[in-house]
N, C-alpha and C. Protein backbone atom coordinates (compact mmCIF):
# COMPACT_ATOMS: atom_id res chain seq x y z
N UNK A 1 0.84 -1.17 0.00
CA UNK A 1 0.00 0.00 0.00
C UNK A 1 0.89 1.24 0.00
N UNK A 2 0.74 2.39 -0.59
CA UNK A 2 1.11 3.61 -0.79
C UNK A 2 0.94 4.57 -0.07
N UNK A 3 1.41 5.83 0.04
CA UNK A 3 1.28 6.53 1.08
C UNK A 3 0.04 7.27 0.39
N UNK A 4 -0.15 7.52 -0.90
CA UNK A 4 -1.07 8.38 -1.01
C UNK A 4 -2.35 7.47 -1.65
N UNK A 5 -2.78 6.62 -1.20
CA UNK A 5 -3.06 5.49 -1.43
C UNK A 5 -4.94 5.57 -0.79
N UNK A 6 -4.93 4.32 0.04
CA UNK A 6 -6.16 3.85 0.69
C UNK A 6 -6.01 4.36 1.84
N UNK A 7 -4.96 4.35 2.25
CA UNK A 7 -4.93 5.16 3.76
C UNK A 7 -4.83 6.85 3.48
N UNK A 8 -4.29 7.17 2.90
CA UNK A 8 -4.78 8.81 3.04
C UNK A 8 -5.90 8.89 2.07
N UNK A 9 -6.64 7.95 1.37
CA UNK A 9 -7.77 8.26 0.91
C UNK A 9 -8.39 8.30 2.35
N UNK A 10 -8.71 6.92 3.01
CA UNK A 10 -9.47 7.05 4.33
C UNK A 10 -9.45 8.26 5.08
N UNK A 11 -7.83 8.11 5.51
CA UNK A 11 -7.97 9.79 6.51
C UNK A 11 -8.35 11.04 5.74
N UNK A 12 -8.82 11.06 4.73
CA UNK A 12 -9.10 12.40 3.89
C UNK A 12 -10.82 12.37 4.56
N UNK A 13 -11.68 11.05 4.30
CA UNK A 13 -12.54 10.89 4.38
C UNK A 13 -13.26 10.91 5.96
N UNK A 14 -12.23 10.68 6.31
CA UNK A 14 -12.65 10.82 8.28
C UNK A 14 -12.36 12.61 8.44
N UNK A 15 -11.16 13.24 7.76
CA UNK A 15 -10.93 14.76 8.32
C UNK A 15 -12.39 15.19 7.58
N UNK A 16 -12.98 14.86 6.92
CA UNK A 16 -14.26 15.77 5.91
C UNK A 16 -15.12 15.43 7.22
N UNK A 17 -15.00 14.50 7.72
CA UNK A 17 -16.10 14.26 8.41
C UNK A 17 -16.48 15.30 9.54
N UNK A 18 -14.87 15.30 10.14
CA UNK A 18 -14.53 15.90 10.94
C UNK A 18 -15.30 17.64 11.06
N UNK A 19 -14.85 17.61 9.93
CA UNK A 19 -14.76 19.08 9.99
C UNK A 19 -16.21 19.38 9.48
N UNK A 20 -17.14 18.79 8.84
CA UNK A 20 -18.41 18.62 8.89
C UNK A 20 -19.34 18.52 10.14
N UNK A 21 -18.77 18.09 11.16
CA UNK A 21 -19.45 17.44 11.90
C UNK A 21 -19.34 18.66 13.68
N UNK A 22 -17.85 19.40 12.76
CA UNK A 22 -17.42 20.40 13.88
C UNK A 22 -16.60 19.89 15.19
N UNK A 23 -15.80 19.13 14.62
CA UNK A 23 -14.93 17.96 15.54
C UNK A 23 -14.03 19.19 15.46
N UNK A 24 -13.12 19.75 16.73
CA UNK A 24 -12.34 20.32 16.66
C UNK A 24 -10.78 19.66 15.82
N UNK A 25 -10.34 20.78 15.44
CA UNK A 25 -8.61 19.79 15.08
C UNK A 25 -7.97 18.90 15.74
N UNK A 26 -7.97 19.29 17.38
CA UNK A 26 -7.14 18.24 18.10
C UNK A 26 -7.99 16.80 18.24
N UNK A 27 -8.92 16.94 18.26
CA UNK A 27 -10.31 15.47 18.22
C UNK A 27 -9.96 15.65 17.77
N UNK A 28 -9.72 15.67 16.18
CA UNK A 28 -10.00 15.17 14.71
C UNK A 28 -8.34 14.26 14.14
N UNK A 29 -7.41 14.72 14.82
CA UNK A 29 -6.24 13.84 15.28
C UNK A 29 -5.75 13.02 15.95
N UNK A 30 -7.28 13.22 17.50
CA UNK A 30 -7.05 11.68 18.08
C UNK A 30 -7.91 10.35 17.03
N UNK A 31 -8.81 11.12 16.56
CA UNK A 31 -9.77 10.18 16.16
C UNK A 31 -8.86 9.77 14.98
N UNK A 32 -8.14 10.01 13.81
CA UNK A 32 -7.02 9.73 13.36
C UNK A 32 -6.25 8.25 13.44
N UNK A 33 -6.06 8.87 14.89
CA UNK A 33 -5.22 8.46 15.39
C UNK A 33 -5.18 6.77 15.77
N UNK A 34 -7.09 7.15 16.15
CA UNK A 34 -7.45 5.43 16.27
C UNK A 34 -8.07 5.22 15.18
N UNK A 35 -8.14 5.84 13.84
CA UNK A 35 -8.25 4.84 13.09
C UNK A 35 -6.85 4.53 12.03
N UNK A 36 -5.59 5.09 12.11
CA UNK A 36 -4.63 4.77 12.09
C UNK A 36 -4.56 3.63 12.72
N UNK A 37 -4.46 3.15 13.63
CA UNK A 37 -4.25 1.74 14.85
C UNK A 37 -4.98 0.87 14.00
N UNK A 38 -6.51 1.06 13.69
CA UNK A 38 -6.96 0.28 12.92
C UNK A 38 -6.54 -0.54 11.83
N UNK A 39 -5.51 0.33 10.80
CA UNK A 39 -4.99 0.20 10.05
C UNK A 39 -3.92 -0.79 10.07
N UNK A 40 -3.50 -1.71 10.83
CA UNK A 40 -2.03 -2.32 11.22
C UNK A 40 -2.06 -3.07 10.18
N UNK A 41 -2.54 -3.23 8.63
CA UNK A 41 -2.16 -3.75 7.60
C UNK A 41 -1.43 -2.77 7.00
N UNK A 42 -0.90 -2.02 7.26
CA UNK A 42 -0.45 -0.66 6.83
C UNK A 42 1.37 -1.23 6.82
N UNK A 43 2.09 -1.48 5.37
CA UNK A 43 3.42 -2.00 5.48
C UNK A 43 4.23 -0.30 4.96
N UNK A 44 5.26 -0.08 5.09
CA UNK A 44 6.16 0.75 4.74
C UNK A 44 6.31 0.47 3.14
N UNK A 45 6.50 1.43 2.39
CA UNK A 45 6.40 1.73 0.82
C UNK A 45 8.20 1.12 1.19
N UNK A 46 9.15 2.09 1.70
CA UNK A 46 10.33 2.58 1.17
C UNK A 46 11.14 1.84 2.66
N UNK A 47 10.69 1.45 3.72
CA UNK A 47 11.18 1.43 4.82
C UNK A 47 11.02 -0.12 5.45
N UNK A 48 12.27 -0.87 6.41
CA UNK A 48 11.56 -2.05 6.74
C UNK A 48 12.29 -1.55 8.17
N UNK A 49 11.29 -2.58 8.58
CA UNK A 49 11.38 -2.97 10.40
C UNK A 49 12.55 -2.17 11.61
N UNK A 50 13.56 -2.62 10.81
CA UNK A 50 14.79 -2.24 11.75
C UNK A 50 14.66 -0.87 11.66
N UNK A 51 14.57 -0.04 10.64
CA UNK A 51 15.02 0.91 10.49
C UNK A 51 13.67 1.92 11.88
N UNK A 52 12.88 1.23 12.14
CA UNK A 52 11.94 2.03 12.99
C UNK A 52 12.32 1.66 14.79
N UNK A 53 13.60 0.21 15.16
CA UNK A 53 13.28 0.19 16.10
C UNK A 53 14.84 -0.28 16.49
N UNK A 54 15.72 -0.37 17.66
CA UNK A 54 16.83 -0.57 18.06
C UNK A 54 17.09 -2.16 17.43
N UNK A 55 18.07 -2.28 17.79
CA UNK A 55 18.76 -3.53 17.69
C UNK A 55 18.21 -4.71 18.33
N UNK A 56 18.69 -4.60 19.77
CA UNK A 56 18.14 -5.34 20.80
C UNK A 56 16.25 -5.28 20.67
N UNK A 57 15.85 -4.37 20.30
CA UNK A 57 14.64 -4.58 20.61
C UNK A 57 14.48 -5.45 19.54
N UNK A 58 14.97 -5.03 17.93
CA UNK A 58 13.98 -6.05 17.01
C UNK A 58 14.21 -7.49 17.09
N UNK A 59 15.90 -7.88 17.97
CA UNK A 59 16.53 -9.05 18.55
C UNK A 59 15.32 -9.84 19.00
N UNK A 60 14.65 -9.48 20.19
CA UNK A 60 13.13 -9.57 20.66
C UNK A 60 12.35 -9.89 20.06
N UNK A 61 11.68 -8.75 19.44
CA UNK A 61 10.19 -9.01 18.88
C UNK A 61 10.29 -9.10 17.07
N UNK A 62 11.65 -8.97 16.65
CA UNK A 62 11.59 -9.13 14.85
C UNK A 62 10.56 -8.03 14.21
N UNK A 63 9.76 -8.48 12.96
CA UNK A 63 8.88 -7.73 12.73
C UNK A 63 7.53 -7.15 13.32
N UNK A 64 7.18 -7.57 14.66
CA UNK A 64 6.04 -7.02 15.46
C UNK A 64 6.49 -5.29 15.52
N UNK A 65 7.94 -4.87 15.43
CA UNK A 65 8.16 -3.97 16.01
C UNK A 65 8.03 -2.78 15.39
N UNK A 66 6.84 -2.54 14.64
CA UNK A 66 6.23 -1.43 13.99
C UNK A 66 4.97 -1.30 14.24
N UNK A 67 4.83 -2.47 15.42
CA UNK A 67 3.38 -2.28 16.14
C UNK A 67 3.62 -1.31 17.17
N UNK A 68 4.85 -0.65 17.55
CA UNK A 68 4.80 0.24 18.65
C UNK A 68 4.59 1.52 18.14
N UNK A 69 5.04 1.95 16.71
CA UNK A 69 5.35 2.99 16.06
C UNK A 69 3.61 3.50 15.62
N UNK A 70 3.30 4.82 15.97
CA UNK A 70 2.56 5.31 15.68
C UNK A 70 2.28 5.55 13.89
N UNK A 71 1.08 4.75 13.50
CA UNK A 71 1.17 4.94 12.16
C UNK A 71 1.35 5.70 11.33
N UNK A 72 0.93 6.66 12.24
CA UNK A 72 1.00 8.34 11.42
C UNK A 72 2.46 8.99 11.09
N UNK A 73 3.64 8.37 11.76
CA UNK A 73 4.75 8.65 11.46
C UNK A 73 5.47 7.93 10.71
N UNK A 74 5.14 6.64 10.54
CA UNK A 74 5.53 5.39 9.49
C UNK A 74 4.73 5.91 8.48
N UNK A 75 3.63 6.40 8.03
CA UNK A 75 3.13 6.93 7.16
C UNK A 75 4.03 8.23 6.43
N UNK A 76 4.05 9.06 7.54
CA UNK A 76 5.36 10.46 6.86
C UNK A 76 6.24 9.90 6.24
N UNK A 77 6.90 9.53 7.27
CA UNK A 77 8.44 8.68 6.46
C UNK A 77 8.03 8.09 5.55
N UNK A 78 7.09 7.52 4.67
CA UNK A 78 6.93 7.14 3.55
C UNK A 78 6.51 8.39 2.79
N UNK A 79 5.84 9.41 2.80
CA UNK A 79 5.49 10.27 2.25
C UNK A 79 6.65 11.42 2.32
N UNK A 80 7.68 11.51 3.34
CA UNK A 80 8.75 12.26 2.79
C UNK A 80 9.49 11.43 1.60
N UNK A 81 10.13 10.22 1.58
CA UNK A 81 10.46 9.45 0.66
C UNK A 81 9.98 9.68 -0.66
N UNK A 82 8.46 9.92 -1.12
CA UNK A 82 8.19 10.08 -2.34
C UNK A 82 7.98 11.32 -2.22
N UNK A 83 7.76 12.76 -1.59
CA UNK A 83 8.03 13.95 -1.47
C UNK A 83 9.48 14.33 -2.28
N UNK A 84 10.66 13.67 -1.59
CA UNK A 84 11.92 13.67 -2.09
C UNK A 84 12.19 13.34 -3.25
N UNK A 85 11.76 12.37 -3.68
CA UNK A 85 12.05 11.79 -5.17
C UNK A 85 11.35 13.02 -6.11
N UNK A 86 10.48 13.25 -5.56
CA UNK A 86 9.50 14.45 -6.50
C UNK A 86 10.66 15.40 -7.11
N UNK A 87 11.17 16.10 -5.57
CA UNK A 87 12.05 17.05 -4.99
C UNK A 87 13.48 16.82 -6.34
N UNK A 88 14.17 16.06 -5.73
CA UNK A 88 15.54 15.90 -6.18
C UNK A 88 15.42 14.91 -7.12
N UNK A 89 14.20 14.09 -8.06
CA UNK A 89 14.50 13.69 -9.63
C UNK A 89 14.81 12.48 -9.55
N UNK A 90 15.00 11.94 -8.48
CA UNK A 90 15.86 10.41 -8.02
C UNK A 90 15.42 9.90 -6.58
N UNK A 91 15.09 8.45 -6.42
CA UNK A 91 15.15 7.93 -4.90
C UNK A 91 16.16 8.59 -3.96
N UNK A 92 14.93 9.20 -3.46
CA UNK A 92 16.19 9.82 -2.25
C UNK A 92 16.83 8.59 -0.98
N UNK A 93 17.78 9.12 -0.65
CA UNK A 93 18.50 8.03 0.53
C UNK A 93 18.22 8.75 1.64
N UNK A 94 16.74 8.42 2.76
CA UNK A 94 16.66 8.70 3.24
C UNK A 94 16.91 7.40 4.69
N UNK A 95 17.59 7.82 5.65
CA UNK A 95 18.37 7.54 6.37
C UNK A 95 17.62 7.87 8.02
N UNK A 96 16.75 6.13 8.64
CA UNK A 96 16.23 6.83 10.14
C UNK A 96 17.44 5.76 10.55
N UNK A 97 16.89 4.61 11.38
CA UNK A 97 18.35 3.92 12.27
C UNK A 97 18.89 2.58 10.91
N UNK A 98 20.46 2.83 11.48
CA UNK A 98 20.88 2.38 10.07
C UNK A 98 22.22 0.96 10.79
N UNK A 99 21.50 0.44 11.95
CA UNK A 99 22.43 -0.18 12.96
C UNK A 99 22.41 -1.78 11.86
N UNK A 100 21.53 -1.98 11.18
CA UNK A 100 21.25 -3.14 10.12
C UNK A 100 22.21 -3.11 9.17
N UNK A 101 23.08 -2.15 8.82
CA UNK A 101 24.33 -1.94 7.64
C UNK A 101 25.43 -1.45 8.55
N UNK A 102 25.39 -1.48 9.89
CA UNK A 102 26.57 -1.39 10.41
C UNK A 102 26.84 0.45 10.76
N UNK A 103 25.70 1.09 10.68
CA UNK A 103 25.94 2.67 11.17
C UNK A 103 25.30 2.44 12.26
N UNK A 104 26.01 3.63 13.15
CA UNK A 104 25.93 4.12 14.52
C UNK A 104 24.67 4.85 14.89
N UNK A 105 23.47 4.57 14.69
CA UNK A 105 21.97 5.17 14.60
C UNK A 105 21.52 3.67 14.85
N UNK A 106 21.01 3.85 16.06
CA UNK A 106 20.14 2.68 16.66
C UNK A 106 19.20 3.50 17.59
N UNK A 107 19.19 4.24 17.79
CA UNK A 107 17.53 4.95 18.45
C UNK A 107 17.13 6.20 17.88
N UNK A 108 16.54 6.10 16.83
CA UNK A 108 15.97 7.32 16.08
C UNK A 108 14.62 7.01 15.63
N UNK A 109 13.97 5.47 16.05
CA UNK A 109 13.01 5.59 15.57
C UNK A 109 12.46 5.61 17.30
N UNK A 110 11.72 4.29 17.51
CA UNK A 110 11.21 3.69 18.91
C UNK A 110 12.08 3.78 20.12
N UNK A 111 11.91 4.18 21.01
CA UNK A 111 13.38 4.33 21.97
C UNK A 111 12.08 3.64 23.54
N UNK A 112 13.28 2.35 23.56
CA UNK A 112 12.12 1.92 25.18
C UNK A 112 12.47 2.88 25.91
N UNK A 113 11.32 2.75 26.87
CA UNK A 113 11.49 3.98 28.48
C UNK A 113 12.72 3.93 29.31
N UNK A 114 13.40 2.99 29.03
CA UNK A 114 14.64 3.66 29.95
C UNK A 114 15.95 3.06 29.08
N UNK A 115 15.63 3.66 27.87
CA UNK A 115 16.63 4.14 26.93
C UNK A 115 17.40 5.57 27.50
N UNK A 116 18.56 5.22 27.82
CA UNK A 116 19.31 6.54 28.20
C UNK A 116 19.52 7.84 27.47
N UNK A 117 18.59 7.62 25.81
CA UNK A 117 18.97 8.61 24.83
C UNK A 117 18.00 9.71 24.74
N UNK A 118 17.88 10.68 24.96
CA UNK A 118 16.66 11.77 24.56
C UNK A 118 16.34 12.05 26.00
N UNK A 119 15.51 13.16 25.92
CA UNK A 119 14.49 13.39 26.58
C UNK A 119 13.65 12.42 27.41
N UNK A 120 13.04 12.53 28.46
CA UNK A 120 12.49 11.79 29.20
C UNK A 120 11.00 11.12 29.14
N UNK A 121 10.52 12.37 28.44
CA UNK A 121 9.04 11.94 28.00
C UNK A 121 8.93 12.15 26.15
N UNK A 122 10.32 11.96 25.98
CA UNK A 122 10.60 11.67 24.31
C UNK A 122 9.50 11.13 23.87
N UNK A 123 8.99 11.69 22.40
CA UNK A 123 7.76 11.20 21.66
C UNK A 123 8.44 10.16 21.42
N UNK A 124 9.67 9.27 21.16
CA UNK A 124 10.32 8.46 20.39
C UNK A 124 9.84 7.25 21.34
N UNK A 125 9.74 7.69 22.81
CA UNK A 125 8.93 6.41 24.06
C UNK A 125 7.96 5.77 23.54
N UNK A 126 6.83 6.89 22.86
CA UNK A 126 5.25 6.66 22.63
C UNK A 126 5.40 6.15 21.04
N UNK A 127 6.71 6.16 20.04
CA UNK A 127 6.25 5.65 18.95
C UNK A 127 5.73 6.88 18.09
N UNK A 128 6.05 7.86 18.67
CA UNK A 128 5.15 9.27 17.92
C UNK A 128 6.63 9.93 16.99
N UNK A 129 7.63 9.01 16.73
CA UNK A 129 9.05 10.23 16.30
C UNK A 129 9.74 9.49 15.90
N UNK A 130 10.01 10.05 14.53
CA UNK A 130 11.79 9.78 14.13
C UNK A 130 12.63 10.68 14.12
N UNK A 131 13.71 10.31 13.70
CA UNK A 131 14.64 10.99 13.58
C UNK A 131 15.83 10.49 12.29
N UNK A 132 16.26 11.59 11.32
CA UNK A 132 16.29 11.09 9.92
C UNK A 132 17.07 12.10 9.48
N UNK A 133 17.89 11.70 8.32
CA UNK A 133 18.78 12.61 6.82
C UNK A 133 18.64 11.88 5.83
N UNK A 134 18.60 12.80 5.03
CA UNK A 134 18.08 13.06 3.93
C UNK A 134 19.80 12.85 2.92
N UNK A 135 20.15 11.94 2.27
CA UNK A 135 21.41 12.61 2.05
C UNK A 135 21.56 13.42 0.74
N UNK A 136 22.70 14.35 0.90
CA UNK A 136 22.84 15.31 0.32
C UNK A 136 22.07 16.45 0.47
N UNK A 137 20.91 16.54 1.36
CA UNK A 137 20.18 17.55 1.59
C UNK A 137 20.14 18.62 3.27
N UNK A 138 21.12 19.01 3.28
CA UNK A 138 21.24 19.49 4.74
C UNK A 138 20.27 19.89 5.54
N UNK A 139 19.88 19.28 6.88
CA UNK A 139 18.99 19.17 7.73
C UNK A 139 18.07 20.47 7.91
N UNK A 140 18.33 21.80 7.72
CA UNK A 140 17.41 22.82 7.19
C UNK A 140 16.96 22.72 7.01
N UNK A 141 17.45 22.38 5.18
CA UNK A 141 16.76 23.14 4.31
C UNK A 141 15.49 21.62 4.23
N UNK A 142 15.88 20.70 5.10
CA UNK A 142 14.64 19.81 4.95
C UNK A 142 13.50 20.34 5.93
N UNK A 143 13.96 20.60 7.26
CA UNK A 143 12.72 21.74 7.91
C UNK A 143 11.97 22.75 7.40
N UNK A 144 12.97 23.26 6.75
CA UNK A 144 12.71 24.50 5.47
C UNK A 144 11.51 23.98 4.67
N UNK A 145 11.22 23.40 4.12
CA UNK A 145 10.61 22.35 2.98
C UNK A 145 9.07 21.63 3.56
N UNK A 146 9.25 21.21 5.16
CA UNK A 146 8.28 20.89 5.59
C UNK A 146 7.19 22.06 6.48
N UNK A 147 8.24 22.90 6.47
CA UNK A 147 7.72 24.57 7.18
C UNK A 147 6.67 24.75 6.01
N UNK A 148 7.03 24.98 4.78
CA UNK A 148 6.88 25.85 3.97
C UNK A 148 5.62 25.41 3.00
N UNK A 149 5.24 23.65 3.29
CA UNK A 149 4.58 22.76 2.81
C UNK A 149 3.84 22.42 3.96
N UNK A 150 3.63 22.96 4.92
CA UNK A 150 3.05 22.51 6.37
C UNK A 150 1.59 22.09 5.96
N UNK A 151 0.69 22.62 5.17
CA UNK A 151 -1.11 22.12 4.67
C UNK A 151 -0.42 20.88 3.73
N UNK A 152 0.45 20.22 2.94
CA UNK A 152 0.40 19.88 1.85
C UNK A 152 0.19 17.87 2.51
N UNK A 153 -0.33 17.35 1.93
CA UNK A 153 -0.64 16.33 2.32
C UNK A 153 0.17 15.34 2.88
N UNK A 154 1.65 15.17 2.72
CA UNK A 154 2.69 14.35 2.94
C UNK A 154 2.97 14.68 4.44
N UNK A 155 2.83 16.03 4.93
CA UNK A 155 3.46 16.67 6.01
C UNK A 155 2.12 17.23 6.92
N UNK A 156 1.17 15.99 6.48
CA UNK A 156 -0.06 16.39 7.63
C UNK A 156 0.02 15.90 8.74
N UNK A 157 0.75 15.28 9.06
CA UNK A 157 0.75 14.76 10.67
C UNK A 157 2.12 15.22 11.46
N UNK A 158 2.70 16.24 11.12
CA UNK A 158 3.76 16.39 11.56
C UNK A 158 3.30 17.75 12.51
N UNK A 159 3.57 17.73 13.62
CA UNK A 159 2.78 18.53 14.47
C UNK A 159 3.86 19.12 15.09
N UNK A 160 5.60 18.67 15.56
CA UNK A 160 6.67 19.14 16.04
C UNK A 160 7.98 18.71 15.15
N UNK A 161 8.77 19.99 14.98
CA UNK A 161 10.15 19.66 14.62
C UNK A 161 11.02 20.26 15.66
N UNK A 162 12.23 18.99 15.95
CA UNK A 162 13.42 19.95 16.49
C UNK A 162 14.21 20.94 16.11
N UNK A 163 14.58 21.93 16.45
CA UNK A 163 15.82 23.10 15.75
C UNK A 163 17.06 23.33 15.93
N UNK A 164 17.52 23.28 15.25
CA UNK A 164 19.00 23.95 15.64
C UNK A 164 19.85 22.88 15.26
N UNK A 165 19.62 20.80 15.04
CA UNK A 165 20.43 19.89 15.17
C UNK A 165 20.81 19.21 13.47
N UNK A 166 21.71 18.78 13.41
CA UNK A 166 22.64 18.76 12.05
C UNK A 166 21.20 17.38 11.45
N UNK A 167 20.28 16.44 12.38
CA UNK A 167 19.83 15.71 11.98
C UNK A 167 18.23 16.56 12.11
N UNK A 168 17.21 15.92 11.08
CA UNK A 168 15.43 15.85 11.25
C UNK A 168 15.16 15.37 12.34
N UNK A 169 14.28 15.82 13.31
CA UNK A 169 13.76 15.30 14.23
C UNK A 169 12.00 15.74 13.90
N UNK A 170 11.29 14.62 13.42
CA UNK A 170 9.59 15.43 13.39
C UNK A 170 8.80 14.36 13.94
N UNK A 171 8.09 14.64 15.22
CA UNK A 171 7.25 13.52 16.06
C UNK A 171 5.73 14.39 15.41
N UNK A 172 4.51 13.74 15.76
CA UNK A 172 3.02 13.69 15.57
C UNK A 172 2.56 13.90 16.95
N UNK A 173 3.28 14.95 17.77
CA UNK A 173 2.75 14.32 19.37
C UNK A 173 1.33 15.05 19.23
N UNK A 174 0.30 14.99 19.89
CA UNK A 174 -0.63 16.05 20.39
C UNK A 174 -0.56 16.93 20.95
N UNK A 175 -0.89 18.41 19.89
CA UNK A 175 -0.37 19.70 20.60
C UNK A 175 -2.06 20.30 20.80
N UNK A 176 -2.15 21.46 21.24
CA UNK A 176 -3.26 22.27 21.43
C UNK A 176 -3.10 23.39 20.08
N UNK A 177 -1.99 23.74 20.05
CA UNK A 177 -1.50 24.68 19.01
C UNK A 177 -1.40 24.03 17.73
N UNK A 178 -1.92 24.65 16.52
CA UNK A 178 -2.25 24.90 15.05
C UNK A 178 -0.85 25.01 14.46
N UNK A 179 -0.54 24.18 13.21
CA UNK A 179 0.58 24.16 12.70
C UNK A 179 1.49 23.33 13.44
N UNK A 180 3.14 23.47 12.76
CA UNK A 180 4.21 22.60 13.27
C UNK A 180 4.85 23.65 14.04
N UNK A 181 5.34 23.40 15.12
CA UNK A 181 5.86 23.67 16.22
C UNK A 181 7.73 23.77 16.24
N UNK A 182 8.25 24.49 16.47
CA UNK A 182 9.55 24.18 16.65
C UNK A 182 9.98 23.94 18.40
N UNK A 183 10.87 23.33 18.51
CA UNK A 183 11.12 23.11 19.86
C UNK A 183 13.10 22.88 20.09
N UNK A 184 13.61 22.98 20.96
CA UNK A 184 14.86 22.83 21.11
C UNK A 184 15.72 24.40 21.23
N UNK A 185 17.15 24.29 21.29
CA UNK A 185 17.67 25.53 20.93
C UNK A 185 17.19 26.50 20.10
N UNK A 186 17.42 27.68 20.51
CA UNK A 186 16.63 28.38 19.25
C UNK A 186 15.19 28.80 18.69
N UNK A 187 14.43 28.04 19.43
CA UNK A 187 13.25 28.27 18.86
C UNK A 187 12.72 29.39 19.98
């Protein structure tokens, strides 16, 4: 299945509802949200397993381990992927944990609760966050791109980016506030 597919046909068809019905925005993202969950036939276009969850963990559970990952962000990451190709003319090499080929990125997707890496109440706990490069495209000007495209359909669930860091950081957490959010140094 595709990112712009049956599943964002569906969620197109639940936000109409939404907004018909006078569901505020933040409802209209939990409700989303569970019917995302619904969705767990939902496979990655461009992305497999490891790349969403540590080492040791997929050691564990193998492929279950995109049952922790909030769909709505396994969904982006597929929709930046063909965003990019649009972008730069060619499959982009986009890059979340890369500990499966022997790079030093093993918690950028799922991070368990007493993962020593991040923040404490890290969206990356809840499955709500990656963290990602783009190569050849410096970490900006990819914020830059999702700033600037914030309504456009690929970059609808992206509700927070980090600032200021050489890597993408964009979680789906639940905000009260309209638009994408910056957070970290700088903002």
């Amino acid at each position: 299945m595709r990112p712009n597919s049956v599943v964002s046909k569906c969620i197109s068809v639940l936000r109409d509802i939404c907004e018909q019905s006078g569901i505020l925005h933040g409802e209209s993202r939990q409700l989303e949200l569970l019917f995302n969950s619904a969705l767990d036939q939902y496979t990655p276009a461009h992305f497999i397993v490891e790349e969403f969850v540590s080492e040791p963990l997929y050691k564990l559970i193998a492929t279950k381990g995109l049952w922790l990952m909030d769909l709505r962000i396994v969904w982006t990451a597929d929709a930046i992927w063909e965003h990019y190709k649009d972008v730069l003319g060619k499959n982009p090499s986009v890059y979340i944990n890369g500990w499966k080929w022997g790079h030093n990125t093993n918690f950028r997707g799922f991070r368990e609760y007493d993962c020593g890496i991040g923040a404490l109440m890290s969206m990356h706990k809840e499955g709500k966050a990656i963290d990602f490069d783009i190569a050849g495209v410096p970490a900006e000007d990819v914020r830059k791109e999702i700033l600037d495209n914030e309504g456009a359909e690929w970059a609808q669930f992206i509700s927070r980016m980090e600032n200021d860091t050489s890597w993408v950081h964009i979680d789906c957490a639940e905000t009260v506030m309209d638009g994408i959010q910056l957070f970290g140094s700088g903002s």
